[in-house]
Protein backbone atom coordinates (compact mmCIF):
# COMPACT_ATOMS: atom_id res chain seq x y z
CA UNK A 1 44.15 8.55 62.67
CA UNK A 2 41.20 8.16 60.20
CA UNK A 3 38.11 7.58 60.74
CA UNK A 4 37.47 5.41 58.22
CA UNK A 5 39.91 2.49 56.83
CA UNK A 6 42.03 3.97 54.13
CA UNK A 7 43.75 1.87 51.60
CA UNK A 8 47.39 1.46 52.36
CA UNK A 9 49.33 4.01 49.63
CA UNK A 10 52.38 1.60 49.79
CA UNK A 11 52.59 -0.63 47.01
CA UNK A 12 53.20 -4.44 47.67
CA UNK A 13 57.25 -4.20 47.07
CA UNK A 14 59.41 -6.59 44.89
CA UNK A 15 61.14 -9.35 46.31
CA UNK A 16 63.78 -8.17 49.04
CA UNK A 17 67.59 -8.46 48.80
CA UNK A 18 67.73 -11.04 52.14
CA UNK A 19 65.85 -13.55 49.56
CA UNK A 20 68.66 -13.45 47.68
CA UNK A 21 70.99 -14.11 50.48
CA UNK A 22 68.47 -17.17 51.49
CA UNK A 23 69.08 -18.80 48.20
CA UNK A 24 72.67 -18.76 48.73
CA UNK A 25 72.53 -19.89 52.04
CA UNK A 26 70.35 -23.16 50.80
CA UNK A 27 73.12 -23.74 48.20
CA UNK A 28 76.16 -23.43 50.27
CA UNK A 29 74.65 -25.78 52.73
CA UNK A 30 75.38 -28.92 51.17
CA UNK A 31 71.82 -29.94 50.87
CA UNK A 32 70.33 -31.39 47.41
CA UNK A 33 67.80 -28.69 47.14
CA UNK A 34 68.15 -25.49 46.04
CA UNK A 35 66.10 -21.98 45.82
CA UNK A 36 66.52 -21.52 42.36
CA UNK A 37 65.32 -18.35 40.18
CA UNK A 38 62.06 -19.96 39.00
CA UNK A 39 62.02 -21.06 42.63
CA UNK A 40 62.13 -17.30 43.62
CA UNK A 41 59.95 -15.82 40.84
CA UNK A 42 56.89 -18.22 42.24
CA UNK A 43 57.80 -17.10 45.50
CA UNK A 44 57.08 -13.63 44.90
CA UNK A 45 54.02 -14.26 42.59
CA UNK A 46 52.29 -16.20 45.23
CA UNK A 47 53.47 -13.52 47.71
CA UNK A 48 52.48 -10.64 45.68
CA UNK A 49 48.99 -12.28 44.96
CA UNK A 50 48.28 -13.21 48.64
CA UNK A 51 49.43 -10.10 50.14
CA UNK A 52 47.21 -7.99 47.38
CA UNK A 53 44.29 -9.86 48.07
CA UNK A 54 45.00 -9.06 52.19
CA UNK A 55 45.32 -5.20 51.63
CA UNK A 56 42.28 -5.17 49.08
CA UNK A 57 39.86 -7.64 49.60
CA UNK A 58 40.34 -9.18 53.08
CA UNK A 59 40.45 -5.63 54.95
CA UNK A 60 37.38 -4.24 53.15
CA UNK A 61 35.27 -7.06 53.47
CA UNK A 62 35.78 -7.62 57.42
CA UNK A 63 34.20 -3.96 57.35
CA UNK A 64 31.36 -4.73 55.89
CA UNK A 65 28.04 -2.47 56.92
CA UNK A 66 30.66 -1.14 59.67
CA UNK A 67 32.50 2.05 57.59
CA UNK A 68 30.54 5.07 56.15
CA UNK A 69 30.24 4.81 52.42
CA UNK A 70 28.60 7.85 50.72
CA UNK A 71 25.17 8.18 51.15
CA UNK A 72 22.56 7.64 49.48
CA UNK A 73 21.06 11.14 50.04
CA UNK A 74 24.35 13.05 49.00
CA UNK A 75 23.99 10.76 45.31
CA UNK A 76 20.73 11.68 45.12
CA UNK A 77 21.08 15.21 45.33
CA UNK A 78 19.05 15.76 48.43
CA UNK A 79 22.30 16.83 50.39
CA UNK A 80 25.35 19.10 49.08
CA UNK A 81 29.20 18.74 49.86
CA UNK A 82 28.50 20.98 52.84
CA UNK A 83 25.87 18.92 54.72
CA UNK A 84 22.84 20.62 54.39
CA UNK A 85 19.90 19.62 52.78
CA UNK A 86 17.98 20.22 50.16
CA UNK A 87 14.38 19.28 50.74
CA UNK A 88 10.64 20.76 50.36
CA UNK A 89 9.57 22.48 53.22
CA UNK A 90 6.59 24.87 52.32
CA UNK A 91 5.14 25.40 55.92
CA UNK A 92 7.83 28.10 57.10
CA UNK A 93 6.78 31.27 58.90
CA UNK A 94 9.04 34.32 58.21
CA UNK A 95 10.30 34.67 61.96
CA UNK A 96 12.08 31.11 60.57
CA UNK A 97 13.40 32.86 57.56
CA UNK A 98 14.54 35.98 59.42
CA UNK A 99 16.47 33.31 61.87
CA UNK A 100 18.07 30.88 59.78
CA UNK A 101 19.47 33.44 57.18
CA UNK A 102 21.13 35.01 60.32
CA UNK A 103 22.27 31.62 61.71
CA UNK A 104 23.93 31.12 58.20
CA UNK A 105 25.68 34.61 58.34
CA UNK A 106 26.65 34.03 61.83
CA UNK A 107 24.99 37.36 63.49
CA UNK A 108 25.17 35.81 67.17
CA UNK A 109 23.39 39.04 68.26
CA UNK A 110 20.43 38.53 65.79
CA UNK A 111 19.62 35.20 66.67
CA UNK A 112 19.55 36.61 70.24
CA UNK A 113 17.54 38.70 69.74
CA UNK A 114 14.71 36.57 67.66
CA UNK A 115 15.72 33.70 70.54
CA UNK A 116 14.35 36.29 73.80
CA UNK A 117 11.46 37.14 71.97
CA UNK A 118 9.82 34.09 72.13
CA UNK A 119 7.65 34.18 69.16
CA UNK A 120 9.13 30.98 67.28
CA UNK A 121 9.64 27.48 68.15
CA UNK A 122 13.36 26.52 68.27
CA UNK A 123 12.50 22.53 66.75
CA UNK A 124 11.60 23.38 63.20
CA UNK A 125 13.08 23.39 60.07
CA UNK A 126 13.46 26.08 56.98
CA UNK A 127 12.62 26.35 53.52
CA UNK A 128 15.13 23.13 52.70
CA UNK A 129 14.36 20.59 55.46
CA UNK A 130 17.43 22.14 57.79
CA UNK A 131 16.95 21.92 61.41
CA UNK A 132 18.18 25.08 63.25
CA UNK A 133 20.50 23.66 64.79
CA UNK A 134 21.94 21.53 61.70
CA UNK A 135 22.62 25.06 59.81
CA UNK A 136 24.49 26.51 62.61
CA UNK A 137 26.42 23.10 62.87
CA UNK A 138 27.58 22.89 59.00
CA UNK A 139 28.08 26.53 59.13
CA UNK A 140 30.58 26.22 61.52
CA UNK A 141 29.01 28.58 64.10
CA UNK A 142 29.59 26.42 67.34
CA UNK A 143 29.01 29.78 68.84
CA UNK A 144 25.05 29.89 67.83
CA UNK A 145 24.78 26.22 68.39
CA UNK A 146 25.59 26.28 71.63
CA UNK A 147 22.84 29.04 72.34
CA UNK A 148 19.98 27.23 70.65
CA UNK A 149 20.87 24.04 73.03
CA UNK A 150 21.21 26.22 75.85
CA UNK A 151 17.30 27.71 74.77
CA UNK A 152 15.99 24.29 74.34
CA UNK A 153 16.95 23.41 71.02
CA UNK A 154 16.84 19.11 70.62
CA UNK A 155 20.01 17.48 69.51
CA UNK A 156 18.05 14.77 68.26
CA UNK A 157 15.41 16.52 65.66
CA UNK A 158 15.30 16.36 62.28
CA UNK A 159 12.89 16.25 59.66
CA UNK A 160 13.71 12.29 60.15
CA UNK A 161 12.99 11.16 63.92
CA UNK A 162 14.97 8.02 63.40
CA UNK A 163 18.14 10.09 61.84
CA UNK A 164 19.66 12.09 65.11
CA UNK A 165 21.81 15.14 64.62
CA UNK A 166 25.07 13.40 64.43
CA UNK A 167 23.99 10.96 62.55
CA UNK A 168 22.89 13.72 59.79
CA UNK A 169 26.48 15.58 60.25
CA UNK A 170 28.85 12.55 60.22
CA UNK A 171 27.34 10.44 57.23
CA UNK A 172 30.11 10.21 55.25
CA UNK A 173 32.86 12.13 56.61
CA UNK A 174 34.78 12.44 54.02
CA UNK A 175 32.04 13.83 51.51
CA UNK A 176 29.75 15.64 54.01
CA UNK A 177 30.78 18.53 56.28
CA UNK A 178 32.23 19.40 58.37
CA UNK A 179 36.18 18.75 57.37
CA UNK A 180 37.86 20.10 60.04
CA UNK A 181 39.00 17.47 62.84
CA UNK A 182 38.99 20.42 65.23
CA UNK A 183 35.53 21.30 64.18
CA UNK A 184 34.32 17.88 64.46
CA UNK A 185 35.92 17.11 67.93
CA UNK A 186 33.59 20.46 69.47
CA UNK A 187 30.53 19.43 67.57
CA UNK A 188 31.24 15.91 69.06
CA UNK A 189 31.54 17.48 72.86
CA UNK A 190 28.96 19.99 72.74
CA UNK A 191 25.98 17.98 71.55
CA UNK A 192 27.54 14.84 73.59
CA UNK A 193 27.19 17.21 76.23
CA UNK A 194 23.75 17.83 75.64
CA UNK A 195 22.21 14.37 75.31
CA UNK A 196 22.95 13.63 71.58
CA UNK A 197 22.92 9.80 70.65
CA UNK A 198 24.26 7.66 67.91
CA UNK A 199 22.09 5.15 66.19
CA UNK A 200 23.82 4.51 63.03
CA UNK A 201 26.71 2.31 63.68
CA UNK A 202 29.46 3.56 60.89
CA UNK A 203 28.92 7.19 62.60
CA UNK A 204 31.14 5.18 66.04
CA UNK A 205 33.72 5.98 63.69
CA UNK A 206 33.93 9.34 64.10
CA UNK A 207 34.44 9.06 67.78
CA UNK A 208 38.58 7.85 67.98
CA UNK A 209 38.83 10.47 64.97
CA UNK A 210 40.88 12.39 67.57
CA UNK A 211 42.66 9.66 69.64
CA UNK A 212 43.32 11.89 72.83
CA UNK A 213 39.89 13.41 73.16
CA UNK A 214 38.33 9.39 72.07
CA UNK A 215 37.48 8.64 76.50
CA UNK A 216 36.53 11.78 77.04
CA UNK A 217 33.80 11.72 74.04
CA UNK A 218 33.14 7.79 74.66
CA UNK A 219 32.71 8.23 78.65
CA UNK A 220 30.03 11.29 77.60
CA UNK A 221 28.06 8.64 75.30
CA UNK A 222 27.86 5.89 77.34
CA UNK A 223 26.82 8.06 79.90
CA UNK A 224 23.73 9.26 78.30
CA UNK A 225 23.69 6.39 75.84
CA UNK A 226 24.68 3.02 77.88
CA UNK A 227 23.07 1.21 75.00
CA UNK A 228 25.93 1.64 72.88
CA UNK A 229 27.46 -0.59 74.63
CA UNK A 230 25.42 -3.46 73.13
CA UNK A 231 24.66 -2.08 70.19
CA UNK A 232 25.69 -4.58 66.74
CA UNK A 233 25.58 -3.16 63.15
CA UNK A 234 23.84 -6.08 60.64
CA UNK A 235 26.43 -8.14 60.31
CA UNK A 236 27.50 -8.51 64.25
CA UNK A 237 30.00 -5.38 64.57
CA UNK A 238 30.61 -3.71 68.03
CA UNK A 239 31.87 -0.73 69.03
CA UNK A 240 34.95 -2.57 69.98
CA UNK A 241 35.75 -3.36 66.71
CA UNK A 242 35.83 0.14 65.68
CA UNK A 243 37.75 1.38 68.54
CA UNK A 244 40.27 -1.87 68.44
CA UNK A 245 40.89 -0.26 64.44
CA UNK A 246 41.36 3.49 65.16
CA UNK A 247 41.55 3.81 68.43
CA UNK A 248 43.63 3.68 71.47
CA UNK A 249 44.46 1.08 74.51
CA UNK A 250 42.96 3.32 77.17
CA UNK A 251 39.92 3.48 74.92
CA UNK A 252 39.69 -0.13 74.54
CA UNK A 253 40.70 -0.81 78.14
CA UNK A 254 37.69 1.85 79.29
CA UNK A 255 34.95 -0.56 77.09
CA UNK A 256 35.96 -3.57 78.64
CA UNK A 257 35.83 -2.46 82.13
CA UNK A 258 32.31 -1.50 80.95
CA UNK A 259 31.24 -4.73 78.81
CA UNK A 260 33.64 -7.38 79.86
CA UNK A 261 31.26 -9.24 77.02
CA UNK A 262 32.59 -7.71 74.25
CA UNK A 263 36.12 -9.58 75.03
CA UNK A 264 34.31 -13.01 72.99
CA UNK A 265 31.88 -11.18 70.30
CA UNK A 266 33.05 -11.16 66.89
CA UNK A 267 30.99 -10.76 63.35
CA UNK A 268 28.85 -13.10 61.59
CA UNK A 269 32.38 -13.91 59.94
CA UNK A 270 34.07 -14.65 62.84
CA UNK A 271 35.94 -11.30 62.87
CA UNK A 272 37.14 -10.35 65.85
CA UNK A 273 38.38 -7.00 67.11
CA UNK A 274 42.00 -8.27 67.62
CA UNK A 275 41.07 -9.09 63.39
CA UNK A 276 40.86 -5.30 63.34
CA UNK A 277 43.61 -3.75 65.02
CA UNK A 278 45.91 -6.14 63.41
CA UNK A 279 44.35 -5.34 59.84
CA UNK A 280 44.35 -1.58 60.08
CA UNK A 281 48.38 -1.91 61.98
CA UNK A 282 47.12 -0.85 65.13
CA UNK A 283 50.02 -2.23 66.84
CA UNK A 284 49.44 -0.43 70.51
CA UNK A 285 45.40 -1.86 70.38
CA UNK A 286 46.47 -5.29 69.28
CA UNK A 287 48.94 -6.11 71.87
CA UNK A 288 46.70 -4.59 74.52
CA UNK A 289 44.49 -7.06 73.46
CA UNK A 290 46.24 -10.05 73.58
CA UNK A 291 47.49 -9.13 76.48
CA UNK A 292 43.86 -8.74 77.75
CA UNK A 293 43.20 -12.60 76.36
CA UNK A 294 40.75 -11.79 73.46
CA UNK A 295 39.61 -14.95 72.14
CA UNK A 296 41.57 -16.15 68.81
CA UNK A 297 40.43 -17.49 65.89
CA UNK A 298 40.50 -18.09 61.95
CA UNK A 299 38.29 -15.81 59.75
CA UNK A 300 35.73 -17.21 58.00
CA UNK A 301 36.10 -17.21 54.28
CA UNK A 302 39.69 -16.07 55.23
CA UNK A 303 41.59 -19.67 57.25
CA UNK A 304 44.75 -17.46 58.43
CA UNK A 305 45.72 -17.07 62.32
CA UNK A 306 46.74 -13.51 63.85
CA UNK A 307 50.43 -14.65 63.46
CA UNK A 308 49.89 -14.85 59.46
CA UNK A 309 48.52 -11.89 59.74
CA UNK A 310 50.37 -9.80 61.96
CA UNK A 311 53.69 -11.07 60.27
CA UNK A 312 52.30 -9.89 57.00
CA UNK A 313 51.44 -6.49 58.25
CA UNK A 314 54.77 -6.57 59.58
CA UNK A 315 53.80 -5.77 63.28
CA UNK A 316 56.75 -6.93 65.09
CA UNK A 317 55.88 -6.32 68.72
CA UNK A 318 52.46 -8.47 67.95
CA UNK A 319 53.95 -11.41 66.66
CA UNK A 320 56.56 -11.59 69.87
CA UNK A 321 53.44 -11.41 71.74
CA UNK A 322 51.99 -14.31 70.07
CA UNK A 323 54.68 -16.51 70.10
CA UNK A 324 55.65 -15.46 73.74
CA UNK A 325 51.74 -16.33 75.03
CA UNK A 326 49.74 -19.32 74.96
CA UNK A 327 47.94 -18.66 71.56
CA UNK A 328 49.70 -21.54 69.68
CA UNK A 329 47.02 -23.93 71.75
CA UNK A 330 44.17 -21.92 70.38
CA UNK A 331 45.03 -23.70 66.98
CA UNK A 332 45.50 -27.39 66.63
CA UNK A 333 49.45 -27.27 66.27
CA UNK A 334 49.56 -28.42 62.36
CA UNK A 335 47.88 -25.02 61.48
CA UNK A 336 49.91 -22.86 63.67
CA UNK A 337 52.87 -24.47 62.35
CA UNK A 338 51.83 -24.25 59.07
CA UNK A 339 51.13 -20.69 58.68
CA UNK A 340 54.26 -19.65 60.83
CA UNK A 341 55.90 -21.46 57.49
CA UNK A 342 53.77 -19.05 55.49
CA UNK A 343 54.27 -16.31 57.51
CA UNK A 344 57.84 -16.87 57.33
CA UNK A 345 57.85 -16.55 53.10
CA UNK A 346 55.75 -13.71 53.47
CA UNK A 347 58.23 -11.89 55.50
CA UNK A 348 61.36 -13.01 54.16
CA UNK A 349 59.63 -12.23 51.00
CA UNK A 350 59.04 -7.93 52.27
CA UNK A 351 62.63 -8.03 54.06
CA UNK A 352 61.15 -8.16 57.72
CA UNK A 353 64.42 -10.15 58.50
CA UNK A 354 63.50 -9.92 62.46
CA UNK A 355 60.05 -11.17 62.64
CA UNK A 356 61.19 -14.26 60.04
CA UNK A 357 63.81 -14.82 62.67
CA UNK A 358 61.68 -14.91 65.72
CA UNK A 359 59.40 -16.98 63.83
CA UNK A 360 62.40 -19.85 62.98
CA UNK A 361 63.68 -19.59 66.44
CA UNK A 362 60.59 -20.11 68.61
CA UNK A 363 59.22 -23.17 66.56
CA UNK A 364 62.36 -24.31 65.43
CA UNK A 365 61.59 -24.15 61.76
CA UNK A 366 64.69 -24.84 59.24
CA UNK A 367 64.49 -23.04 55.97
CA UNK A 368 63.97 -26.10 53.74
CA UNK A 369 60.90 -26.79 55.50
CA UNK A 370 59.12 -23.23 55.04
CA UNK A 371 60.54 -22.71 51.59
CA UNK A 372 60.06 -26.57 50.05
CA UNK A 373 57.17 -25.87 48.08
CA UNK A 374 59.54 -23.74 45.94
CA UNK A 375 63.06 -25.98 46.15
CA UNK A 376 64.09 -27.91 43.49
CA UNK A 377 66.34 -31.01 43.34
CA UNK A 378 69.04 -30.82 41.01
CA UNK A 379 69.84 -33.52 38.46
CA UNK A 380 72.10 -36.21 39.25
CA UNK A 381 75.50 -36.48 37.33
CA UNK A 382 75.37 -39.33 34.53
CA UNK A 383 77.09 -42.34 35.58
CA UNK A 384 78.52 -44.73 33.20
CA UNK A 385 75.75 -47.42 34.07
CA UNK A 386 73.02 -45.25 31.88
CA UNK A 387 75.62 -44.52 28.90
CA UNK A 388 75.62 -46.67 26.25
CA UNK A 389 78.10 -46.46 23.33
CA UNK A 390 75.98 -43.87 21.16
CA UNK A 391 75.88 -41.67 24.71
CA UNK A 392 72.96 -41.03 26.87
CA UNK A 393 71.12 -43.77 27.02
CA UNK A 394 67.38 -42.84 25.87
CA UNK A 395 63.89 -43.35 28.09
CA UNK A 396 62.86 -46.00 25.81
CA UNK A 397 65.63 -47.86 25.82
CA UNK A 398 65.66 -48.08 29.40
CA UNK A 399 62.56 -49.33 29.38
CA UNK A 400 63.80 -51.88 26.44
CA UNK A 401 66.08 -53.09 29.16
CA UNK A 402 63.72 -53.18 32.31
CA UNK A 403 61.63 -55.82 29.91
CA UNK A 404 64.22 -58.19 29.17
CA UNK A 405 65.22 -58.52 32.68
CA UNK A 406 61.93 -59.23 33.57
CA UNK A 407 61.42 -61.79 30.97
CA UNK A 408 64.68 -63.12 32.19
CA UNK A 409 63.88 -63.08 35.32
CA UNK A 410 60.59 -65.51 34.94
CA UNK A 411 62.49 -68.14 33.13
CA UNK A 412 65.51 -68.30 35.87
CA UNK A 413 64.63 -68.95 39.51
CA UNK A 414 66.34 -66.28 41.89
CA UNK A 415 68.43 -67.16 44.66
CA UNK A 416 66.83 -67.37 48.20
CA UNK A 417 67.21 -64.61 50.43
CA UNK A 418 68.69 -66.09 52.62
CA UNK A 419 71.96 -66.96 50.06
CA UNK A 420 75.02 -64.48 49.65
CA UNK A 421 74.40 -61.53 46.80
CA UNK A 422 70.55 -61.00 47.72
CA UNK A 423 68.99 -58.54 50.47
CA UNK A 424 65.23 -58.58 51.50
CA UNK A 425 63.87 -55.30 51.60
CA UNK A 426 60.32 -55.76 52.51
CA UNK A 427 60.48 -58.73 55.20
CA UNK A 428 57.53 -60.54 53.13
CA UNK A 429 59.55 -62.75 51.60
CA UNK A 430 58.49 -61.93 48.31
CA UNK A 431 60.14 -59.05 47.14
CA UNK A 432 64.18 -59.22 47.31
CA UNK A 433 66.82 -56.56 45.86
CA UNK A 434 70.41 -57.25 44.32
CA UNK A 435 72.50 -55.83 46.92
CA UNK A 436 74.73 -53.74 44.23
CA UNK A 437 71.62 -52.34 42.84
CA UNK A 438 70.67 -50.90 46.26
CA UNK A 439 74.49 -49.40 46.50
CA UNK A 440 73.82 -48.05 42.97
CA UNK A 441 70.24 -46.19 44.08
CA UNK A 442 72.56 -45.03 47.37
CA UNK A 443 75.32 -43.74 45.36
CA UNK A 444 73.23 -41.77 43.06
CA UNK A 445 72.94 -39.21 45.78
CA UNK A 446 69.29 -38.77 45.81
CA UNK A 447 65.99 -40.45 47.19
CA UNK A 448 63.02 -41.75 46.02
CA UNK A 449 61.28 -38.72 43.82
CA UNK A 450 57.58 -40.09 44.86
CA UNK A 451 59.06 -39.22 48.81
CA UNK A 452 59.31 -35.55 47.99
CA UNK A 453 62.98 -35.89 46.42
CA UNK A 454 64.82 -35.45 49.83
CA UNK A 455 68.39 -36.44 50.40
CA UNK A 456 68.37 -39.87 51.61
CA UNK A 457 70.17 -39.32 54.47
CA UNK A 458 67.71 -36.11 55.34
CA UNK A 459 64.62 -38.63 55.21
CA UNK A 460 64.81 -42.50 55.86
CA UNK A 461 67.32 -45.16 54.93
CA UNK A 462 67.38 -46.29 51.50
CA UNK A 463 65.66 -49.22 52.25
CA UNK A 464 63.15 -47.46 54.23
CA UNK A 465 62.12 -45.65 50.62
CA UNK A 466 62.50 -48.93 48.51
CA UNK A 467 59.85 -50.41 50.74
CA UNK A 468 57.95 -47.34 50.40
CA UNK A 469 57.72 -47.65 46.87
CA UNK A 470 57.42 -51.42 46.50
CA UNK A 471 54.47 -51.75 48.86
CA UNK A 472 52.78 -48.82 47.22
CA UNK A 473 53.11 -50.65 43.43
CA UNK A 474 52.00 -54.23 44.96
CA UNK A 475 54.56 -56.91 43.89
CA UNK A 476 52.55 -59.78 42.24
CA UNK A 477 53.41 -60.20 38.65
CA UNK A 478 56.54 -58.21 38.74
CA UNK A 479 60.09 -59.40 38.97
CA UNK A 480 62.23 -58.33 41.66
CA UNK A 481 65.12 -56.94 38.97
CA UNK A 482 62.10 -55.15 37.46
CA UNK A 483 60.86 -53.53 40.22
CA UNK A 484 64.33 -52.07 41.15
CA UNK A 485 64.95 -51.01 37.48
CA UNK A 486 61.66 -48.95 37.29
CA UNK A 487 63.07 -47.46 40.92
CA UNK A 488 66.76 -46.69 39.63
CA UNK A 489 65.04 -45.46 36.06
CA UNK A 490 62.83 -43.10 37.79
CA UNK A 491 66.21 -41.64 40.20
CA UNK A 492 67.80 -41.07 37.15
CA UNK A 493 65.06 -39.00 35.53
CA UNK A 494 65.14 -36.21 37.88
């Protein structure tokens, strides 16, 4: 496992063949709206975009100060690829000389042999700023290094008091030496051994480099280092958050037991180490820490839950966790409910058939109601009412027609409601509708478009809609024939 967030080589893929089969399912259904092409191709635009923006964006910036970028030394020219440095350093004896150019060629017996005779200090530094110690460490001569710390040697000087040994080694580990894993887990557990701390936070990192030597190295740190425990980089990270990313349960377990605190700390964006595991698919860390009821809650600058998350990372076992636990009620239940609906179009979206299923099934969501910003209504068959004898009868014309009834209708009195051929629809007394223009709007097969276009029988009544719409246009000054004209004209538009 890295130890430093790499960016996911996978690229976001195209739309999966089970969206396809979801499209055909909506249209052998019988309902009125479909998951059309266009439908699909703004599916997977919105899905590309969002997902893009998670891997790129979203991942780097809940790092922030908290990953090892190159430093500023190694673009400066002060340090080479191979960790040493390169630094003025006029006051060097020749015993130094003598010793660090047989530290560098790895002559165990000559360093010995300058060690027993006493005449040098082992704290100092050669021609370039290089500790002793630091040149048998980038050499790889673990050998030497362990005999200088054995004769006294400090793991915590350098020519900078507030830069300790490891600090110098693991910068950047990916520019700065050493390479080797191996090498870097026995530089880690011999100068942990010896007393070494770690002040700069990225260099945490390095610790769950090697997952099954990450307690042993962590239980030497806090041991001479308890203050690690509560350290915070700038912007608020732990060393939970690190080891909830690359590490492993028994680490995260071990750091708990030690700072039960760290189970509510998250960043100064709200980014919590749960955040991390799920963001770098660390399934085994996240659903230990669920399980271990870490505190949930939206990023901010980023207003997703972990189930958005998780099901877009396509982390199966963490999103049965979720949905098995109590973490719906961390959420007031319109946002949990809402991005399980845009969970489930991201997943259906990648082909992660399963977690969409467990998804649907545990909240009961239909597939019209996490697809229906993408379903279309289809148009209505003509019916002979809107042909006239040239054919289709045109938008203006229509709206010829709704005129003269309503200049008819303020000459002739209308019947009361109360007589045979008239229905209220609002109960005010006001506002009545021909009975065979209501059939008409309920034959046409569709519902009010301002109501979101549903099948009437999927919504309300018919009447329930007409209301809708006639107490949201008022009723004073218009005509009752009028009003129902403008509703049938609009039906038939769609």
């Amino acid at each position: 496992m890295p130890c430093t967030p790499r960016p996911f080589k996978a690229p976001v893929p195209n739309a999966s063949p089970a969206l396809e089969a979801v499209a055909e399912k909506l249209r052998a259904s019988g309902s009125r709206r479909l998951l059309t092409a266009e439908g699909i191709r703004s599916l997977s635009t919105s899905t590309k975009n969002l997902v893009d923006n998670l891997y790129t964006n979203v991942r780097k910036n809940c790092w922030a100060d908290a990953i090892c970028e190159t430093p500023a030394s190694l673009r400066s020219g002060r340090m080479d690829p191979t960790g040493r440095w390169h630094l003025r350093n006029p006051h060097v004896s020749a015993f130094t000389d003598n010793l660090s150019h047989a530290i560098q060629l790895g002559d165990i017996d000559e360093v010995d042999y300058h060690l027993s005779s006493g005449r040098m200090p082992l704290n100092t530094c050669d021609r370039e700023g290089n500790s002793l110690l630091h040149l048998a460490l980038t050499s790889g001569h673990l050998g030497i290094a362990d005999l200088l710390l054995e004769s006294g040697a400090s793991p915590q000087y350098s020519f900078d008091p507030e830069v300790p040994e490891l600090d110098q080694l693991f910068q950047c580990p990916d520019r700065v030496a050493p390479q080797l894993s191996s090498i870097r887990v026995d530089i880690l557990r011999l100068l942990l051994r010896y007393g070494a701390q770690i002040r700069r936070f990225p260099t945490l990192n390095i610790l769950f480099d090697s997952p099954g030597n990450a307690p042993e190295l962590l239980q030497l740190l806090i041991k001479n280092y308890p203050d690690v425990l509560h350290e915070r980089s700038k912007s608020g990270h732990t060393i939970l958050h690190s080891a909830a990313a690359f590490g492993t349960p028994e680490v995260c377990d071990l750091l708990l037991a030690r700072a039960p605190h760290l189970r509510t700390t998250y960043t100064d964006w709200d980014v919590t180490p749960l955040h991390m595991a799920i963001l770098e698919r660390n399934e085994p860390t996240a659903c230990f820490l669920i399980s271990a009821d870490m505190s949930l809650q939206t990023r901010h600058g980023y207003d997703r839950t972990e189930l958005f998350l998780a099901a877009c990372m396509g982390l199966r076992r963490v999103v049965k966790l979720l949905l098995s636990t109590t973490a719906l009620f961390a959420y007031p239940p319109q946002k949990w409910v809402s991005d399980a609906k845009a969970a489930v179009r991201v997943a259906l979206y990648m082909g992660n058939t399963e977690i969409v299923d467990m998804i649907r099934r545990n909240l009961g969501l239909s597939w019209r109601s996490c697809l229906s910003p993408f379903l279309t209504c289809p148009r209505p068959a003509l019916t002979p009412s809107i042909i006239n004898i040239r054919g289709i009868e045109t938008r203006r014309s229509r709206s010829r027609r709704a005129r003269s009834v309503r200049d008819h209708a303020h000459t002739h009195r209308p019947q009361r409601s109360g007589e045979a051929g008239w229905q209220n629809v609002n109960g005010s007394g006001n506002v009545s509708a021909p009975a065979h223009s209501l059939a008409a709007v309920s034959n046409s097969g569709t519902g009010n478009p301002l109501d979101g276009g549903e099948v009437v029988g999927d919504a309300m009544s018919l009447d329930a809609q007409v209301d809708r719409f006639l107490n949201s246009v008022g009723g004073s000054g218009q005509s009752t024939l009028g009003v129902m004209d403008t509703v049938v004209e609009s039906i038939e538009e769609l």
